[in-house]
Protein backbone atom coordinates (compact mmCIF):
# COMPACT_ATOMS: atom_id res chain seq x y z
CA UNK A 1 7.46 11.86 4.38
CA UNK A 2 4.71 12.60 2.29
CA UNK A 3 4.56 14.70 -1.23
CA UNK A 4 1.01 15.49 -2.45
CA UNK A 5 -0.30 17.71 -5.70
CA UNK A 6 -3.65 17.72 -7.58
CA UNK A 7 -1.82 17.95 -11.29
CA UNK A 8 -2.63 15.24 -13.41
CA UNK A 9 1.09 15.28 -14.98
CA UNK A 10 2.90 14.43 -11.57
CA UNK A 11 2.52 11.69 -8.86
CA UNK A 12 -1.08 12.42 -7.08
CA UNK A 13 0.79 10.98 -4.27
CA UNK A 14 4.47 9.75 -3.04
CA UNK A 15 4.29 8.56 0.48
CA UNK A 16 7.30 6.45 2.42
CA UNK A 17 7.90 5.40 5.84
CA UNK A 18 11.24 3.42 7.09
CA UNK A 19 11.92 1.13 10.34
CA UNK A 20 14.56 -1.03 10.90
CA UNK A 21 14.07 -4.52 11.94
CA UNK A 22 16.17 -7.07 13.48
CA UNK A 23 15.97 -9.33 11.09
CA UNK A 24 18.00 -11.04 7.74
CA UNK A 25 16.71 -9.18 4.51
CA UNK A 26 15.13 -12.54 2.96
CA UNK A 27 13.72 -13.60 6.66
CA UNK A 28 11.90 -10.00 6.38
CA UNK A 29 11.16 -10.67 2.57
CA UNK A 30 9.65 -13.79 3.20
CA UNK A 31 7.08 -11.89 5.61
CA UNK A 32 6.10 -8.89 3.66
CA UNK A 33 5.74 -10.95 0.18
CA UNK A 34 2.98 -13.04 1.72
CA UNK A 35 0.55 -11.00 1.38
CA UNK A 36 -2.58 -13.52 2.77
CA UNK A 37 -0.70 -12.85 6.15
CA UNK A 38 -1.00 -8.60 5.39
CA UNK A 39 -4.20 -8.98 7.93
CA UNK A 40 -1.12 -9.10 10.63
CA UNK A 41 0.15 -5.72 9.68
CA UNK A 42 -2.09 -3.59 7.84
CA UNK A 43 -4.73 -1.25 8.92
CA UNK A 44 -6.79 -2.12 6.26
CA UNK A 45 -6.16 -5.22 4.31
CA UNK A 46 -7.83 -8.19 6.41
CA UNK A 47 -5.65 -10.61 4.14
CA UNK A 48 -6.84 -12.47 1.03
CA UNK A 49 -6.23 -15.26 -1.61
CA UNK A 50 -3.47 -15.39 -4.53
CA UNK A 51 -6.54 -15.63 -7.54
CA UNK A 52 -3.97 -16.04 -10.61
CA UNK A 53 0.04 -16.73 -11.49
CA UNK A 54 2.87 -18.53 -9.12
CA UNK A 55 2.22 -16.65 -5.64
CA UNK A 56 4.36 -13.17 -4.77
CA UNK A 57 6.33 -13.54 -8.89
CA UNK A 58 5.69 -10.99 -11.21
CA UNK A 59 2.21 -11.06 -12.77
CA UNK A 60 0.57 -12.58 -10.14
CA UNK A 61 -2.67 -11.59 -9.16
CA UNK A 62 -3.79 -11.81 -5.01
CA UNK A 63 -7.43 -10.23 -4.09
CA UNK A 64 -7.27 -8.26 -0.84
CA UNK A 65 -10.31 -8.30 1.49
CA UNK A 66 -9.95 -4.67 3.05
CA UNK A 67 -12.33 -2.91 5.91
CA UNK A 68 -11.90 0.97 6.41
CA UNK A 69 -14.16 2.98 9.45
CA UNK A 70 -16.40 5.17 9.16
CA UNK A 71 -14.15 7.99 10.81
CA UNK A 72 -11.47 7.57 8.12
CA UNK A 73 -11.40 11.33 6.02
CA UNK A 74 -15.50 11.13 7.00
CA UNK A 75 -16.11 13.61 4.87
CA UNK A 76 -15.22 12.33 1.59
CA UNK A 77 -16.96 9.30 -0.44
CA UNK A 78 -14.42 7.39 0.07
CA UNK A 79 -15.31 3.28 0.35
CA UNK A 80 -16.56 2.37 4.41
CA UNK A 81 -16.84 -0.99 5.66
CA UNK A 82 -15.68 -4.10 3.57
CA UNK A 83 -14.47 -4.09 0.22
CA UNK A 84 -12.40 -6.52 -2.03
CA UNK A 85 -9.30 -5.31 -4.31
CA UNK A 86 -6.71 -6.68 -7.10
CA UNK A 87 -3.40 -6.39 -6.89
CA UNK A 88 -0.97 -7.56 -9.66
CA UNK A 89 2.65 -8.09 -8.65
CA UNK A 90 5.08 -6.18 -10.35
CA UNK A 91 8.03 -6.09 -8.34
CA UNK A 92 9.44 -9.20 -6.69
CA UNK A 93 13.19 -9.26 -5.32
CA UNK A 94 14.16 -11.75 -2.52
CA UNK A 95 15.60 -10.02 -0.25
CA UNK A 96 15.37 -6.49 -1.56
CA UNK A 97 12.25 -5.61 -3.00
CA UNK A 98 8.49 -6.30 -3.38
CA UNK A 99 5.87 -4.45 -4.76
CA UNK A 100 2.35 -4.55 -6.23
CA UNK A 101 -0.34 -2.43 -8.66
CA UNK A 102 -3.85 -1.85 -8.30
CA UNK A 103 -6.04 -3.19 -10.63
CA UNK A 104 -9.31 -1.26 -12.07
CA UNK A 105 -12.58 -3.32 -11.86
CA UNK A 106 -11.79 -3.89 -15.76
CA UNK A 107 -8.38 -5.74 -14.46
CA UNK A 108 -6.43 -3.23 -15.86
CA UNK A 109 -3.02 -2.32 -13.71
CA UNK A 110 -3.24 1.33 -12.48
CA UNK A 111 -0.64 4.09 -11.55
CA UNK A 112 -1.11 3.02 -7.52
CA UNK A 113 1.64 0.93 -6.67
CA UNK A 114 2.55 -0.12 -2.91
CA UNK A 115 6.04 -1.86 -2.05
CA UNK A 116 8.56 -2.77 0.18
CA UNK A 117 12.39 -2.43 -0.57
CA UNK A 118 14.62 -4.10 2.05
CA UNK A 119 18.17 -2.80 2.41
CA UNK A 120 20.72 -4.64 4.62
CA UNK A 121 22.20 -2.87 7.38
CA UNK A 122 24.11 -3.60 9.95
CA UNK A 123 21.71 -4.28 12.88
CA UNK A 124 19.72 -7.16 10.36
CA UNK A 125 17.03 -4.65 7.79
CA UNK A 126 15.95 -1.56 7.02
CA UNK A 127 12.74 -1.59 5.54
CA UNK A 128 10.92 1.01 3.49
CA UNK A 129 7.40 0.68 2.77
CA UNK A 130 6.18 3.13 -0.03
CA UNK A 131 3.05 4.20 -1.99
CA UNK A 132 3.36 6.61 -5.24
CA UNK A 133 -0.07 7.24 -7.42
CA UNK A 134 0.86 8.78 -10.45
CA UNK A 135 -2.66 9.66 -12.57
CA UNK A 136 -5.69 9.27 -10.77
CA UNK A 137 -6.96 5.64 -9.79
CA UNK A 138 -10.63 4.93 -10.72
CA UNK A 139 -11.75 5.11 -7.17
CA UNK A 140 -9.83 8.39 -6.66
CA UNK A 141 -11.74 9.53 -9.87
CA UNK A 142 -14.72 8.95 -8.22
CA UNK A 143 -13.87 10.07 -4.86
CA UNK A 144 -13.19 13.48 -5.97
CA UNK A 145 -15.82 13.99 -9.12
CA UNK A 146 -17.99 16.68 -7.33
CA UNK A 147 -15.45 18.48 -5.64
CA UNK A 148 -14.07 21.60 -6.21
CA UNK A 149 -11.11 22.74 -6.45
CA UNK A 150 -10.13 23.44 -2.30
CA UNK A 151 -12.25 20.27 -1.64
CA UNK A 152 -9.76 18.10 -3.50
CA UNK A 153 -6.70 19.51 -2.37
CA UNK A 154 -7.99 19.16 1.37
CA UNK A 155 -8.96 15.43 0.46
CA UNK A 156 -5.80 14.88 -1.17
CA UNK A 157 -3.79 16.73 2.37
CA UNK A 158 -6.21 14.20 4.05
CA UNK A 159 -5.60 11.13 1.97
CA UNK A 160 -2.19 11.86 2.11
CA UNK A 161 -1.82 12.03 5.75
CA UNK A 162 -3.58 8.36 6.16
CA UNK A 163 -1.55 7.14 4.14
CA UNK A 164 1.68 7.90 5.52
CA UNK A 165 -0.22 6.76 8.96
CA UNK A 166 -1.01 3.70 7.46
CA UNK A 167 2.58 2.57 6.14
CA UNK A 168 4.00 3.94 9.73
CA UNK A 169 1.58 1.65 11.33
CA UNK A 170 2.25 -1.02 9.17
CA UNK A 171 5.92 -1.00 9.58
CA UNK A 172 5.47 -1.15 13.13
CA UNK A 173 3.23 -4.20 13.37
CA UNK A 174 6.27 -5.84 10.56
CA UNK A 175 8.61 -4.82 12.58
CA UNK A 176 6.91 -6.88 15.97
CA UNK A 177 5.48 -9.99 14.03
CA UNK A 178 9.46 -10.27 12.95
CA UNK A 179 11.14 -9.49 16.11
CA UNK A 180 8.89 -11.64 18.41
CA UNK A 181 10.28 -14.80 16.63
C-alpha cells in the first residue's frame, strides 16, 4: 500500500509490501541482511561491498552498485544506467528486523530508510519489506528542482508506484531464493 504527499512536514513517501515465506524467521533474516547477495532480489541493486563497521550491525556502512532503465518514470531526471549508493545500517534484529539509511554524497544519513521486519507465523515468515522518506533526499531535491507544482505531485504518484513495484518484486524473488532450498 502506498501513501504519498508533497509537504515537507510529513513522510514524502511510506510504501510496504508483505509475502509470506516458508521459511524460519532467522533462516529468512540471514538472507535479507546480506545485502552483497540483494543482486538476487532487487530490481535495482546489482549487489555491492560492506565499505565500513562489522557487516549487517548497526553503523555499518555497505555501497550498493544499482542500474535503473531508461523507461523507469522517463520523464523525470531521475538517475539511468549505473550508479553507486551508501547505505548505513540502522536497524539490525535477528530474526525480526533489518533496515538501512541512505547516505548523502557528504556521508550524512538521510530520511530514506528501507527495511525488512520478519514476523513469525505459523506457516514459517511473514515478511514486510518497507520504504518511508520523510524530508526530501538530495537526489529527490534534485529530481524535482524545476518542476512545478502538478509536475511533482505526478512524479511523486509515479515514484510512488515504482516503488511499491519494486518491494512487491523484491519480495517475490526473497520469497523463491528461500523456498527453492
Amino acid at each position: 500500500m502506498a501513501e504519498t504527499t508533497t509537504s515537507e512536514t510529513a513522510a514524502l513517501f511510506r510504501v510496504s509490501a508483505e509475502t509470506p515465506v516458508h521459511a524460519a524467521p532467522a533462516e529468512v533474516y540471514a538472507l535479507i541482511s546480506d545485502l552483497p547477495r540483494s543482486a538476487e532480489w532487487s530490481p535495482e541493486c546489482q549487489g555491492g561491498t560492506w565499505v565500513e563497521g562489522e557487516p549487517a550491525t548497526v553503523g555499518a556502512v555497505f555501497r550498493g552498485e544499482n542500474v535503473r532503465s531508461a523507461d523507469i518514470v522517463a520523464w523525470a531526471p531521475v538517475v539511468r544506467g549505473r550508479w553507486t549508493t551508501y547505505a548505513e545500517v540502522v536497524a539490525a534484529e535477528p530474526g525480526r528486523t533489518f533496515r538501512w539509511a541512505m547516505r548523502d554524497s557528504a556521508g550524512r544519513r538521510q530520511e530514506s530508510v528501507w527495511g525488512f521486519d520478519i514476523v513469525p507465523a505459523p506457516e514459517g515468515s511473514l515478511l514486510v519489506h518497507h520504504f518511508r522518506m520523510g524530508r526530501a533526499t538530495e537526489g529527490i531535491r534534485g529530481i524535482t528542482a524545476g518542476m512545478d507544482g502538478q509536475a511533482r505531485r505526478r512524479f511523486f504518484t509515479e515514484w510512488s508506484d515504482k516503488v511499491q513495484h519494486d518491494l512487491e518484486s523484491t519480495l517475490q524473488r526473497i520469497k523463491a531464493v528461500i523456498e527453492q532450498h
